[in-house]
Each structure stands twice: as C-alpha cells, then as structure tokens.
N, C-alpha and C. Protein backbone atom coordinates (compact mmCIF):
# COMPACT_ATOMS: atom_id res chain seq x y z
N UNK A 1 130.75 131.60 89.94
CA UNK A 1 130.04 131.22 91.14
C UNK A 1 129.20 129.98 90.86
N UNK A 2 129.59 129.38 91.86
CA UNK A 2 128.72 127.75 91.35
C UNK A 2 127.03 127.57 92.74
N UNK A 3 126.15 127.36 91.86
CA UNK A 3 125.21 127.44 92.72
C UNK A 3 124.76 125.72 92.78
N UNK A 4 125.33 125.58 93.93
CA UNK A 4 124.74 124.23 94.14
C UNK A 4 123.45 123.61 94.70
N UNK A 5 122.44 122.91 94.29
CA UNK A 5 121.74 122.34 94.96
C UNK A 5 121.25 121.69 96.46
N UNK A 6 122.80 121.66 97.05
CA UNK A 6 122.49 121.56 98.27
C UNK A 6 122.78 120.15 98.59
N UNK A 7 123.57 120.01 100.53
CA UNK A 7 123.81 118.66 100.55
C UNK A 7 122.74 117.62 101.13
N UNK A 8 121.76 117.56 100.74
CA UNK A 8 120.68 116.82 101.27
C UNK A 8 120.30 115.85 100.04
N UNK A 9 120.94 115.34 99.98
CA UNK A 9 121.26 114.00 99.08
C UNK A 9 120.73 112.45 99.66
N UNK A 10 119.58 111.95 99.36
CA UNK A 10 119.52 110.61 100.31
C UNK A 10 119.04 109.21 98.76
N UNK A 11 120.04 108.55 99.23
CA UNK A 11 119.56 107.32 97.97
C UNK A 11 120.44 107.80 96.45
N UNK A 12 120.87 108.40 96.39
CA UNK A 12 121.46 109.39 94.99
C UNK A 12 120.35 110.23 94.51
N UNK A 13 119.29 110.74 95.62
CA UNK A 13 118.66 111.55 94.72
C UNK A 13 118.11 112.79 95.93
N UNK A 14 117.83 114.12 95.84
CA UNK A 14 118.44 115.04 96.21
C UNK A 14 116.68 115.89 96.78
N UNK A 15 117.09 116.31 97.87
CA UNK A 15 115.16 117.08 98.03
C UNK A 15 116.04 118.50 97.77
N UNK A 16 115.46 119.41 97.21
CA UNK A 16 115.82 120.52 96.64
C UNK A 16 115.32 121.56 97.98
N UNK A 17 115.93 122.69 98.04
CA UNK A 17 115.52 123.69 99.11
C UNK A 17 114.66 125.02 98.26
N UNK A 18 113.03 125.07 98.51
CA UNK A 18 112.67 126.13 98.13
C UNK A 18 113.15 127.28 97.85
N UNK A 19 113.93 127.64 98.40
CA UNK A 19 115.08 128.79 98.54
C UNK A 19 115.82 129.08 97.69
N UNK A 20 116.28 127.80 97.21
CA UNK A 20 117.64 128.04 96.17
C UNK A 20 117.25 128.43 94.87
N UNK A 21 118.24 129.29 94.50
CA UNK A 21 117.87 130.17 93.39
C UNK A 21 118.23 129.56 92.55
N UNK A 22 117.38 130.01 90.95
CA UNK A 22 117.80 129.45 89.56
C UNK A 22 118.13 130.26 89.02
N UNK A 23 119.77 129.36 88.66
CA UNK A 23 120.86 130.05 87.90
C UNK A 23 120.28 130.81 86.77
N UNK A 24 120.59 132.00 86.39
CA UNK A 24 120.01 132.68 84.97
C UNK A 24 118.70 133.21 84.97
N UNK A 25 117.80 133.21 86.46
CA UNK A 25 117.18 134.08 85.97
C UNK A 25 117.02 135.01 87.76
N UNK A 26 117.11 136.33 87.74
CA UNK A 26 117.14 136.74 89.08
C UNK A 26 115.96 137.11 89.68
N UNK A 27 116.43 136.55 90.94
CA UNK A 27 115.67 136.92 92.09
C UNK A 27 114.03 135.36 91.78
N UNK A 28 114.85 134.54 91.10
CA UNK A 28 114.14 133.72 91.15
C UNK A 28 114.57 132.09 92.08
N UNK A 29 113.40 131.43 92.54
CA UNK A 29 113.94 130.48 93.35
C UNK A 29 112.98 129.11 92.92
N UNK A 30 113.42 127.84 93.33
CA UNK A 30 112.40 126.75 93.24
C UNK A 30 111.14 126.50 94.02
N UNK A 31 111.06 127.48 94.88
CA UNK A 31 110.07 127.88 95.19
C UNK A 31 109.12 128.71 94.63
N UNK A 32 109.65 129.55 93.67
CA UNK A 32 108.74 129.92 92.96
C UNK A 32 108.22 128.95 91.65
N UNK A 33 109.25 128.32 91.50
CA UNK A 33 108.49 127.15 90.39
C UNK A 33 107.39 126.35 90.69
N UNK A 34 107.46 125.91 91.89
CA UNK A 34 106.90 125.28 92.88
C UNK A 34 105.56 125.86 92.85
N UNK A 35 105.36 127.17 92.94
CA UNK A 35 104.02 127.80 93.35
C UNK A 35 103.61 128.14 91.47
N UNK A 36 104.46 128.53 90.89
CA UNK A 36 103.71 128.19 89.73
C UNK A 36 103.00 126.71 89.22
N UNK A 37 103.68 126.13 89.00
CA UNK A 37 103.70 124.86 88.65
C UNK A 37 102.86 123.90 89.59
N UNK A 38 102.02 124.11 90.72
CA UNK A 38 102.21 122.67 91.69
C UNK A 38 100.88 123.72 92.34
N UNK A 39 100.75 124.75 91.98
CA UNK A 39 99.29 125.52 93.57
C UNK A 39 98.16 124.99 93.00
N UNK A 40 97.71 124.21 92.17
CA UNK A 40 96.42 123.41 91.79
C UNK A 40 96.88 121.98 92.23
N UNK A 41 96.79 121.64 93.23
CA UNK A 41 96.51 120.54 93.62
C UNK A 41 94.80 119.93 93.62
N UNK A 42 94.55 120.38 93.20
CA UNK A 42 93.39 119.21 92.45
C UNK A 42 93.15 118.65 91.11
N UNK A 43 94.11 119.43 90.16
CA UNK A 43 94.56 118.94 88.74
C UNK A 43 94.83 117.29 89.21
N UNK A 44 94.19 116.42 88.26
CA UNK A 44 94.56 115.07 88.10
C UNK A 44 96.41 114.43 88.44
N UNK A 45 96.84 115.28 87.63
CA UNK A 45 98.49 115.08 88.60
C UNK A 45 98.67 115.15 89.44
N UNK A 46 98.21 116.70 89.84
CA UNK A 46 99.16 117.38 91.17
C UNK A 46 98.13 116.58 92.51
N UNK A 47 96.92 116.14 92.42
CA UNK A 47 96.40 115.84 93.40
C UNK A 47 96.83 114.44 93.64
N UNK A 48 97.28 113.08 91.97
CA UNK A 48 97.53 112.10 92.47
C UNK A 48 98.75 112.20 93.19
N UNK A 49 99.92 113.27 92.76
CA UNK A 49 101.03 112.97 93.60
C UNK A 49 101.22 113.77 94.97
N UNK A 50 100.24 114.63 95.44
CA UNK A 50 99.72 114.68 96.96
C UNK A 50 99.17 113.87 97.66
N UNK A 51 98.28 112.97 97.01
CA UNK A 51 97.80 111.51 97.91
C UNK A 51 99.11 110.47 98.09
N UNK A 52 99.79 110.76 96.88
CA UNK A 52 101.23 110.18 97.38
C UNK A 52 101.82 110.67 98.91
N UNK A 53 101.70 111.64 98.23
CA UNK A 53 102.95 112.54 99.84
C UNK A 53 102.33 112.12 101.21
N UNK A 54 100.71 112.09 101.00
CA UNK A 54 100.14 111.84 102.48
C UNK A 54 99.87 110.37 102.92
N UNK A 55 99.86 109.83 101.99
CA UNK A 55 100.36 108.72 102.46
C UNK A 55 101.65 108.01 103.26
N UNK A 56 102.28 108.94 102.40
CA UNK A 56 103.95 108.51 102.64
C UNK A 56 103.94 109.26 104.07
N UNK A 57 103.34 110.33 104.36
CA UNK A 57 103.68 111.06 105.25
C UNK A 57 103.47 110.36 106.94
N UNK A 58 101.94 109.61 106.38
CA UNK A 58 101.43 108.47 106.99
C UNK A 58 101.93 107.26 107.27
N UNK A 59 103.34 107.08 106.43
CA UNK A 59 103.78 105.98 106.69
C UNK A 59 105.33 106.14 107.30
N UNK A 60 105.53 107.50 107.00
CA UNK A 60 107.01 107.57 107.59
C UNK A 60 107.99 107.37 106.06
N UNK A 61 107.16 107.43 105.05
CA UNK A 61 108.18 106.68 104.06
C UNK A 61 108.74 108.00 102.84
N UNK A 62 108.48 109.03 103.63
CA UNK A 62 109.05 110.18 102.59
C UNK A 62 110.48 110.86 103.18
N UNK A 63 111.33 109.92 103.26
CA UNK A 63 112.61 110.13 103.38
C UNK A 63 113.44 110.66 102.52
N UNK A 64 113.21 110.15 101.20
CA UNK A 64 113.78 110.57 100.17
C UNK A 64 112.95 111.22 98.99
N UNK A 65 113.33 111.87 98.42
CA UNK A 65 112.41 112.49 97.16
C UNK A 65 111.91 111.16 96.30
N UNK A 66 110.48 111.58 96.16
CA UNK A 66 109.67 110.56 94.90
C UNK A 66 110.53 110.79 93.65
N UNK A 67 110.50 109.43 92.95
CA UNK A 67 110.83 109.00 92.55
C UNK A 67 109.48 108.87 90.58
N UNK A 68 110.03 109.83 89.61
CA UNK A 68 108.99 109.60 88.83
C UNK A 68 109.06 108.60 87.92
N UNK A 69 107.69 107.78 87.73
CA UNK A 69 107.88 106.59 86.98
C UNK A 69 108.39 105.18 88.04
N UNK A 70 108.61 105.17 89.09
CA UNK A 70 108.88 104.21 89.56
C UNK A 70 108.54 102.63 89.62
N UNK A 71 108.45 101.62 90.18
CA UNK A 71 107.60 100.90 89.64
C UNK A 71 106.93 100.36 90.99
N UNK A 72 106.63 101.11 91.43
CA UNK A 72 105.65 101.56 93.02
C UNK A 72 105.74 102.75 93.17
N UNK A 73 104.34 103.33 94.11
CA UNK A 73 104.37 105.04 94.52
C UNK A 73 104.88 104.88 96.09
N UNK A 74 105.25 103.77 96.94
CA UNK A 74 105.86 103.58 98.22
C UNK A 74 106.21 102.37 98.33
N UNK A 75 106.96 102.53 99.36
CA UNK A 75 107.84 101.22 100.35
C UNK A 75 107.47 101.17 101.28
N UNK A 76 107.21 100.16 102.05
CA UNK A 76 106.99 100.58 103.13
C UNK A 76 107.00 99.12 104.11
N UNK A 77 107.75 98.78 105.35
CA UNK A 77 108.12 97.85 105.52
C UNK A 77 108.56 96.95 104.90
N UNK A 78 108.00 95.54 104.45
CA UNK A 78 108.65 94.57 102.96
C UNK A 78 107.45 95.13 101.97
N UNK A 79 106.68 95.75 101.99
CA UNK A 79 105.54 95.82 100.99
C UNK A 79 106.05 97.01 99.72
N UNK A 80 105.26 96.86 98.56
CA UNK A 80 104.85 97.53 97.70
C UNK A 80 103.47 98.28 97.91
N UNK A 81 103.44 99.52 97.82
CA UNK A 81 102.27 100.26 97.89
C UNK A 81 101.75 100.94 97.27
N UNK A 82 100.59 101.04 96.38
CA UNK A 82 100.35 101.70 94.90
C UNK A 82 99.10 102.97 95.42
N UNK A 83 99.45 104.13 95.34
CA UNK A 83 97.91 105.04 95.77
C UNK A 83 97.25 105.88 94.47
N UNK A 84 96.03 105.44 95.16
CA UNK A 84 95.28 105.91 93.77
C UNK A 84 94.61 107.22 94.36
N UNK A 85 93.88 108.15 93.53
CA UNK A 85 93.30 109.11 94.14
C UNK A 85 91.90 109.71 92.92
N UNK A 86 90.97 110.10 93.82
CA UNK A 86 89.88 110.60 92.67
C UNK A 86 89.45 111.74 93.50
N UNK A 87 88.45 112.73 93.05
CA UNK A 87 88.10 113.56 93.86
C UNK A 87 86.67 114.13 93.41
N UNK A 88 85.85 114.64 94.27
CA UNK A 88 84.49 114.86 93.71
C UNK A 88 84.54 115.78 93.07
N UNK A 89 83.46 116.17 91.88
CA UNK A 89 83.31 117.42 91.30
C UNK A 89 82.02 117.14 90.64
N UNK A 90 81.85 118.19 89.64
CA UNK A 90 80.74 118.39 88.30
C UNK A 90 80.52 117.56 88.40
N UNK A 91 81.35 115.85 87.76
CA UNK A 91 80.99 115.09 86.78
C UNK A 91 80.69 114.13 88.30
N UNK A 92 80.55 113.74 89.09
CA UNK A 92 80.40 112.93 90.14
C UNK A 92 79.35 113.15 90.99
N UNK A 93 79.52 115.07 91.52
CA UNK A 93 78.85 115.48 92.11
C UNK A 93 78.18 114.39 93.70
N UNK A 94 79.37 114.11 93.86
CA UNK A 94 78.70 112.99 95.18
C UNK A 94 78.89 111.80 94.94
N UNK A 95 78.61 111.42 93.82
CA UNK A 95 77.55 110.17 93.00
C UNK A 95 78.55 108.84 93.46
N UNK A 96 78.81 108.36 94.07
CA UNK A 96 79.61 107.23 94.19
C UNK A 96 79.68 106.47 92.93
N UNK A 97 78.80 105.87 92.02
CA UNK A 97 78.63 105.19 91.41
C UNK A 97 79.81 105.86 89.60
N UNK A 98 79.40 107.06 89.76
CA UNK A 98 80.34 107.92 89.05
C UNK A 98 81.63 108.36 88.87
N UNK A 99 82.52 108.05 90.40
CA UNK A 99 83.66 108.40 90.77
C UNK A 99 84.51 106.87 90.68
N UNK A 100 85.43 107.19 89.87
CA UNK A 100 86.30 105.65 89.72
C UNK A 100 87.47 106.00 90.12
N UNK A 101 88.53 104.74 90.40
CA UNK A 101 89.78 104.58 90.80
C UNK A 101 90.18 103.96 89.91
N UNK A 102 91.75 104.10 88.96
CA UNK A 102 92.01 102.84 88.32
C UNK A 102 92.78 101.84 89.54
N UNK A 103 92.42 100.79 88.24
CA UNK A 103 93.08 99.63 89.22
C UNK A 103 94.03 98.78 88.01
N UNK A 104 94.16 99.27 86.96
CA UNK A 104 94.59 98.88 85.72
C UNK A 104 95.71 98.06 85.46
N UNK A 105 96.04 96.80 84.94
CA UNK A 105 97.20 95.94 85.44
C UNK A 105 98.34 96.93 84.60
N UNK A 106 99.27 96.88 84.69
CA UNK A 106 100.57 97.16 84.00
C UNK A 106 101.89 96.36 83.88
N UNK A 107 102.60 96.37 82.84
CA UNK A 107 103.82 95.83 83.04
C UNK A 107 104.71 96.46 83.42
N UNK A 108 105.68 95.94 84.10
CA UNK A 108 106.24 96.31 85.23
C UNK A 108 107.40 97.12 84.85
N UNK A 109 107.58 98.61 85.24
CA UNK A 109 108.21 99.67 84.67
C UNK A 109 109.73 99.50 85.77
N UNK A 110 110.80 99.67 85.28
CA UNK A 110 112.20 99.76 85.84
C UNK A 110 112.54 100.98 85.60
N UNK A 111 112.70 102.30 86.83
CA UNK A 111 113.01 103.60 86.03
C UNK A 111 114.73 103.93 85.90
N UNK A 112 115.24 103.14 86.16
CA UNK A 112 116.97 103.37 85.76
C UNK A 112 116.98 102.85 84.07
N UNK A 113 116.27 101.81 83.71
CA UNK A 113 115.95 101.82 81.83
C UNK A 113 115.19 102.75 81.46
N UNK A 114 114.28 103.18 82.42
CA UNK A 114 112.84 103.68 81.21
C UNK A 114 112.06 103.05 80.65
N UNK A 115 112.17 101.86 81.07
CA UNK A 115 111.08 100.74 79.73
C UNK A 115 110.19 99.87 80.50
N UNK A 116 109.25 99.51 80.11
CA UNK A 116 108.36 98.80 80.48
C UNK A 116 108.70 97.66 80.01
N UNK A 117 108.12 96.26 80.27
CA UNK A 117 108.09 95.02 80.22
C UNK A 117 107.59 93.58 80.56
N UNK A 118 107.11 92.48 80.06
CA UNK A 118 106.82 91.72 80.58
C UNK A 118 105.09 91.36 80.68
N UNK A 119 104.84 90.33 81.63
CA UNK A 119 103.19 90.46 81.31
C UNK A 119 102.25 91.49 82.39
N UNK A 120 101.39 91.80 81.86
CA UNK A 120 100.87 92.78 82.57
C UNK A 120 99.87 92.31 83.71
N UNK A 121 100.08 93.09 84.86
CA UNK A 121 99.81 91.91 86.50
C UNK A 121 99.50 93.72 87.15
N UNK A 122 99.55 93.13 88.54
CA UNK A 122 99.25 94.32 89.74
C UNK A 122 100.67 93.79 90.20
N UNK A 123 101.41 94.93 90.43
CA UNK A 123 102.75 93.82 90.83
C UNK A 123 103.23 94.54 92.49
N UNK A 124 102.43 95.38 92.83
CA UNK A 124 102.02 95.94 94.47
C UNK A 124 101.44 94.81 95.09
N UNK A 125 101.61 95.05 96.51
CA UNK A 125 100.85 94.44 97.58
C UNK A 125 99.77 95.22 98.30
N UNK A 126 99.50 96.03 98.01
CA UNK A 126 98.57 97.10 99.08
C UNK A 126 98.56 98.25 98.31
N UNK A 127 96.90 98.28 98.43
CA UNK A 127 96.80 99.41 97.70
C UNK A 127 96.02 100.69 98.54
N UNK A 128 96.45 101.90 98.35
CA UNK A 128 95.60 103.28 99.48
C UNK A 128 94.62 103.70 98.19
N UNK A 129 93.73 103.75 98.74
CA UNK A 129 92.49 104.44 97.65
C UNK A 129 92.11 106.04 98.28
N UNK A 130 92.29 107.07 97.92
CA UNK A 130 92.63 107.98 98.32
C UNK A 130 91.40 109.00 97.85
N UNK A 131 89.93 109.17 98.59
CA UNK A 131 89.45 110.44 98.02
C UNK A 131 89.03 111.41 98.92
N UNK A 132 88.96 112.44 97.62
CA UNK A 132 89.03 114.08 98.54
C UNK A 132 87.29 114.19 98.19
N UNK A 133 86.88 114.50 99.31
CA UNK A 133 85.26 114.67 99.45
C UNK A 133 84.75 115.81 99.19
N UNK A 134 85.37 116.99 99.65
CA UNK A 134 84.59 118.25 98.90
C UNK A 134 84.36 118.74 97.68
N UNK A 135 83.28 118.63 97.15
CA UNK A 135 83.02 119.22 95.33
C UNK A 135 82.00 120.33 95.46
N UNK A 136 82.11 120.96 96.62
CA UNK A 136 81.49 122.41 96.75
C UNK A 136 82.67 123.77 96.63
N UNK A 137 82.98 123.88 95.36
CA UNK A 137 84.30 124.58 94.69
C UNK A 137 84.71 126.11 95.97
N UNK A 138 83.71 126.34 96.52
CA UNK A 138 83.90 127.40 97.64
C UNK A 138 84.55 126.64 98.84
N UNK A 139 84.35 125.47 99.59
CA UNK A 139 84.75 125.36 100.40
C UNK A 139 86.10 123.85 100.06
N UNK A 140 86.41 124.12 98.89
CA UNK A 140 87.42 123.34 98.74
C UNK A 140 88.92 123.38 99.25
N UNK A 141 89.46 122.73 99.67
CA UNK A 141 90.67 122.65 100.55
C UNK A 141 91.68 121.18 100.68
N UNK A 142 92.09 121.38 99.38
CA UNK A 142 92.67 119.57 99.75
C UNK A 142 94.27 119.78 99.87
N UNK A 143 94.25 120.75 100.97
CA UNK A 143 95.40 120.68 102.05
C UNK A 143 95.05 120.15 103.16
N UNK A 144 93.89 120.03 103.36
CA UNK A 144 93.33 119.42 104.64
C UNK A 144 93.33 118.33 104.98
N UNK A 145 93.99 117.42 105.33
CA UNK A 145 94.01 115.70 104.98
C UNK A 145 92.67 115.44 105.92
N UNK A 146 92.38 116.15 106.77
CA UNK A 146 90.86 115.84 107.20
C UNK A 146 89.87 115.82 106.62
N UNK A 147 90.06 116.44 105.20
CA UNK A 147 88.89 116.17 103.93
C UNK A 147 89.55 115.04 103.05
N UNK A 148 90.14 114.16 103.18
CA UNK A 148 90.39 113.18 102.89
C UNK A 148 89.77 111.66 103.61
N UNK A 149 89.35 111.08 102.74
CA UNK A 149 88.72 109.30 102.84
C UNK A 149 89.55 108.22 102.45
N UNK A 150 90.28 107.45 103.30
CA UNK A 150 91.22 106.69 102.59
C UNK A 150 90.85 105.38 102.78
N UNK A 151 90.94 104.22 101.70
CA UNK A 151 90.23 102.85 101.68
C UNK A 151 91.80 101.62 101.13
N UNK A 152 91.89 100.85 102.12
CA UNK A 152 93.41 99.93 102.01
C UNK A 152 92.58 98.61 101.73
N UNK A 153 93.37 98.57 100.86
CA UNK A 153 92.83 96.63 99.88
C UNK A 153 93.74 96.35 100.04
N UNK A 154 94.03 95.08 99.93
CA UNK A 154 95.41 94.05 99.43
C UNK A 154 95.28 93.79 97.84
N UNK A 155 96.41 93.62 97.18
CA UNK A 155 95.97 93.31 95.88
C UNK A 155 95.40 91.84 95.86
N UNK A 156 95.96 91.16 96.80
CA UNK A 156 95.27 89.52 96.69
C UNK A 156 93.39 89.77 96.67
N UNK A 157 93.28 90.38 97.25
CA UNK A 157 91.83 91.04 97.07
C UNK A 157 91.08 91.44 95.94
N UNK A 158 91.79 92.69 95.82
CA UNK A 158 91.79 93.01 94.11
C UNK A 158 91.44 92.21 93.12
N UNK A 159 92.68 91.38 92.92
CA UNK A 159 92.62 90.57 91.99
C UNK A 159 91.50 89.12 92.08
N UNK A 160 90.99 88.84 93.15
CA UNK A 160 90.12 88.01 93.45
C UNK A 160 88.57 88.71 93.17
N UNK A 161 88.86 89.80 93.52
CA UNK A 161 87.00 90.29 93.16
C UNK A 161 86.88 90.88 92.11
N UNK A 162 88.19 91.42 91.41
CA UNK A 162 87.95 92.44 89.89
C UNK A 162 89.07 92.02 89.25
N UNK A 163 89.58 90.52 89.19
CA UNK A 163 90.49 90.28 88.22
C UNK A 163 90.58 91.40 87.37
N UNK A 164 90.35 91.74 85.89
CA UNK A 164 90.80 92.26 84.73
C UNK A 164 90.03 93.57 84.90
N UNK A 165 89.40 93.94 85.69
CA UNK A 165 88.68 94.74 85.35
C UNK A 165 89.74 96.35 85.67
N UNK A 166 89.69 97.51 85.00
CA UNK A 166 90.28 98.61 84.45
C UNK A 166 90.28 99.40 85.41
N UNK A 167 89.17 99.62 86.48
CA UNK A 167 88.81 100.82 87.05
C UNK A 167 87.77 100.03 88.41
N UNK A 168 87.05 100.63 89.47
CA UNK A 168 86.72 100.46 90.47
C UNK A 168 86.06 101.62 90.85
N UNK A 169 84.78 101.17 91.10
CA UNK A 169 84.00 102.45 91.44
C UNK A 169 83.63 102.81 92.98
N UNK A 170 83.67 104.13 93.32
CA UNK A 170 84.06 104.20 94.77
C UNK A 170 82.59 103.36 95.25
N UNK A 171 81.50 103.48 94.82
CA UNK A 171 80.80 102.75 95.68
C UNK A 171 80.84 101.21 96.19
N UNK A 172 81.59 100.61 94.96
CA UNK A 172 82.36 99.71 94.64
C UNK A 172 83.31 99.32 95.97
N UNK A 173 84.11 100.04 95.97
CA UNK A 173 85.51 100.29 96.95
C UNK A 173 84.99 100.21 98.53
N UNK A 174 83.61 101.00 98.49
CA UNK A 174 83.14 101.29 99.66
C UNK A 174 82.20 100.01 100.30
N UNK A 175 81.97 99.04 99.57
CA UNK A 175 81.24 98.28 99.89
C UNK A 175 82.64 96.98 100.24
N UNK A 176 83.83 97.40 99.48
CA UNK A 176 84.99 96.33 100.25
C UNK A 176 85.70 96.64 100.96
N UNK A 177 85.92 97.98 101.46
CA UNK A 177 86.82 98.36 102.54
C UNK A 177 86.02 99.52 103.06
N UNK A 178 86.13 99.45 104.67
CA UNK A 178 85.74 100.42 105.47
C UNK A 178 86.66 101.52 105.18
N UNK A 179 86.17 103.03 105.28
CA UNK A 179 86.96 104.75 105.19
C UNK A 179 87.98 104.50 106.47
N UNK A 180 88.30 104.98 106.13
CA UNK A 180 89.48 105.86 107.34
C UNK A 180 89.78 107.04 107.35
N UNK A 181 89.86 107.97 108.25
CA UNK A 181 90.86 109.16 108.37
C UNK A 181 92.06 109.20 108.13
N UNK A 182 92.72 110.06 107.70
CA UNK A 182 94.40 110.32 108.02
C UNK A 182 95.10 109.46 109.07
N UNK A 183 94.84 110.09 110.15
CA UNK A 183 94.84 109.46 111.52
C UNK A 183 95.27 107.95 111.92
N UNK A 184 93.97 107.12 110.98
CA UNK A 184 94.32 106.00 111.02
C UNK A 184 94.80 105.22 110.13
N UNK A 185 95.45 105.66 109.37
CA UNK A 185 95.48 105.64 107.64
C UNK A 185 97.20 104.49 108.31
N UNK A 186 98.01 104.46 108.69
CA UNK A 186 99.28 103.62 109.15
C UNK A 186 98.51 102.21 110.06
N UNK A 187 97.80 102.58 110.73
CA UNK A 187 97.19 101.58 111.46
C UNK A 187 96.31 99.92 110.37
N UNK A 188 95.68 100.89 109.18
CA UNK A 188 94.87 100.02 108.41
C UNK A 188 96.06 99.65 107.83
N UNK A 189 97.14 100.09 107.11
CA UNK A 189 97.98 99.32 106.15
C UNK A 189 98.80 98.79 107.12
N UNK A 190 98.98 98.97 108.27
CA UNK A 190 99.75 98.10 109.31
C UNK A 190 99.36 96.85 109.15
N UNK A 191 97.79 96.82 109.29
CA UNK A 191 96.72 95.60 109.17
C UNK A 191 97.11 94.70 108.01
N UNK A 192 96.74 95.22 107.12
CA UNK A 192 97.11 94.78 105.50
C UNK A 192 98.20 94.39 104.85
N UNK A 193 99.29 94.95 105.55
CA UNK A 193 100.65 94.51 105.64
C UNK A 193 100.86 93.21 106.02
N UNK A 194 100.09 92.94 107.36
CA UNK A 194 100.64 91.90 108.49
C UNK A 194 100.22 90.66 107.66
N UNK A 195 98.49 90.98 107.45
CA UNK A 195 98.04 89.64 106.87
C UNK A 195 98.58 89.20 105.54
N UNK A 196 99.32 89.96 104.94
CA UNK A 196 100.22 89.44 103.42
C UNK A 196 101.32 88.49 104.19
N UNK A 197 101.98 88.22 105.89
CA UNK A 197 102.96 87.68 105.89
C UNK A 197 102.59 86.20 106.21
C-alpha cells in the first residue's frame, strides 16, 4: 500500500494534509507532528516563521509551501520581502530600548545549492518588522494577529540610517516607521512597494 502525500503540489513543492498518516507508525498523522513540534509558537523559530505566515497571509503570498533557507521569507508583487519578528518578555519586559530586530547583512543564500555567497548586502526590498506585544505570560496569545504590531521600512532606508549596523531597536524602529495592525499590514507594503518603482 503506497501512502501518498497528496496531489496538492504547487511550484514542485507540496502543502502536506494534516490528516495524512505516517507510514510505520499507527494511528499517527502530520498533524500530530505538527502539534508536537510547532504548539510553542513563541519559541524564537516557531514565532519567526508565524510572522512569516501572517504576513504572507496579508499579502496573498502563501500559495505555496515556505520554502526553508530561501533567499527571501516572501514575494510579493516585483519585491523581495524579509520579516523579522521579536516579542516581549522577562528580558524586555515592555522596554523598547531592550527589544531588537536583526537587520544583519548576509550573503546571498541560493537554496537549490545550499551555499551561501558573495558580498554581504540586504539583498530584500521591504522589510515587515513584526512584534507580538503581550509579555503578561497569562494572557498570552500569539494566535491573535490583533496582538500583533507591524512596522514596513524599505531597505533603501535601512541602509541609509543603519548602514552596518547588526540589529535595530524597537524604539529605534518606532521612531522610523509608524505601527500598523494586521488589517493594514497589505496597504503599508502596498505603499513601500510603489515608492521602490
């Protein structure tokens, strides 16, 4: 019996159905991997690649399964779009001045090699700065994209006010780009988009 993955195939790469079971072990499914593996979404991973999803979700651009290692976290019209994400806690506790974003240059990763290369730049056009505001561990919820703050730079920006610099501090962030909601979160990179043409 051949258990296939399923025909939802877009780009050569495949969104998997919670449902479908894994071969060899019973009564198990990728959905349960899923809930092992992935129900802390505020772990440093799992939360940066949820500010992914809501972004994308925001942009219309999660058509196809992410892509790991890519050398952007979205597409989106002609643009490159890089999202960063931080979230309050202990060590921040509010503190704007405490809570950073990287902004870190890199050389530019190709994921069909695997290898990095070349000189190290911002090689996006637009960037989503992505934070989750509650650090009161009882009423935490970052399924809620309404507890989400999202801040859109251009990298021409970026690179004009923090050339080399590693990281960006939200108070930082907040003093160069106005918050947004969810809501309006397509509207601002609409903005940011236009003026790159």
């Amino acid at each position: 019996m051949t258990n296939s993955i399923g025909p939802q195939a877009h780009n050569g790469r495949v969104f998997l159905d919670p449902a479908h079971s894994i071969t060899g072990l019973p009564a198990r499914t990728v959905g349960d991997f899923w809930q092992w593996a992935y129900s802390d979404v505020l772990s440093n991973r799992n939360r940066s690649i949820f500010a992914e999803y809501l972004v994308g979700v925001a942009l219309e651009s999660v058509e196809s399964p992410r892509v790991e290692w890519d050398s952007v976290d979205l597409r989106y019209r002609d643009a490159k779009i890089e999202v960063k994400s931080a979230a309050d806690g202990p060590i921040s506790n509010g503190d704007p001045a405490k809570l950073h974003f990287s902004i870190r240059k890199s050389t530019s990763m190709e994921p069909a090699e695997g290898e990095a290369g070349g000189e190290a730049a911002r090689f996006v056009d637009v960037y989503v700065f992505c934070h989750y505001l509650e650090h009161a561990e009882e009423r935490t919820d970052p399924l809620d994209a309404a507890a989400w703050d999202f801040y859109v730079v251009s990298t021409k920006t970026l690179n004009a006010k923090f050339g080399e610099a590693k990281s960006i501090a939200l108070g930082s962030l907040q003093r160069l780009a106005k918050a947004c909601k969810f809501d309006a979160l397509r509207a601002r990179v609409d903005a940011a988009v236009t003026r790159m043409d």
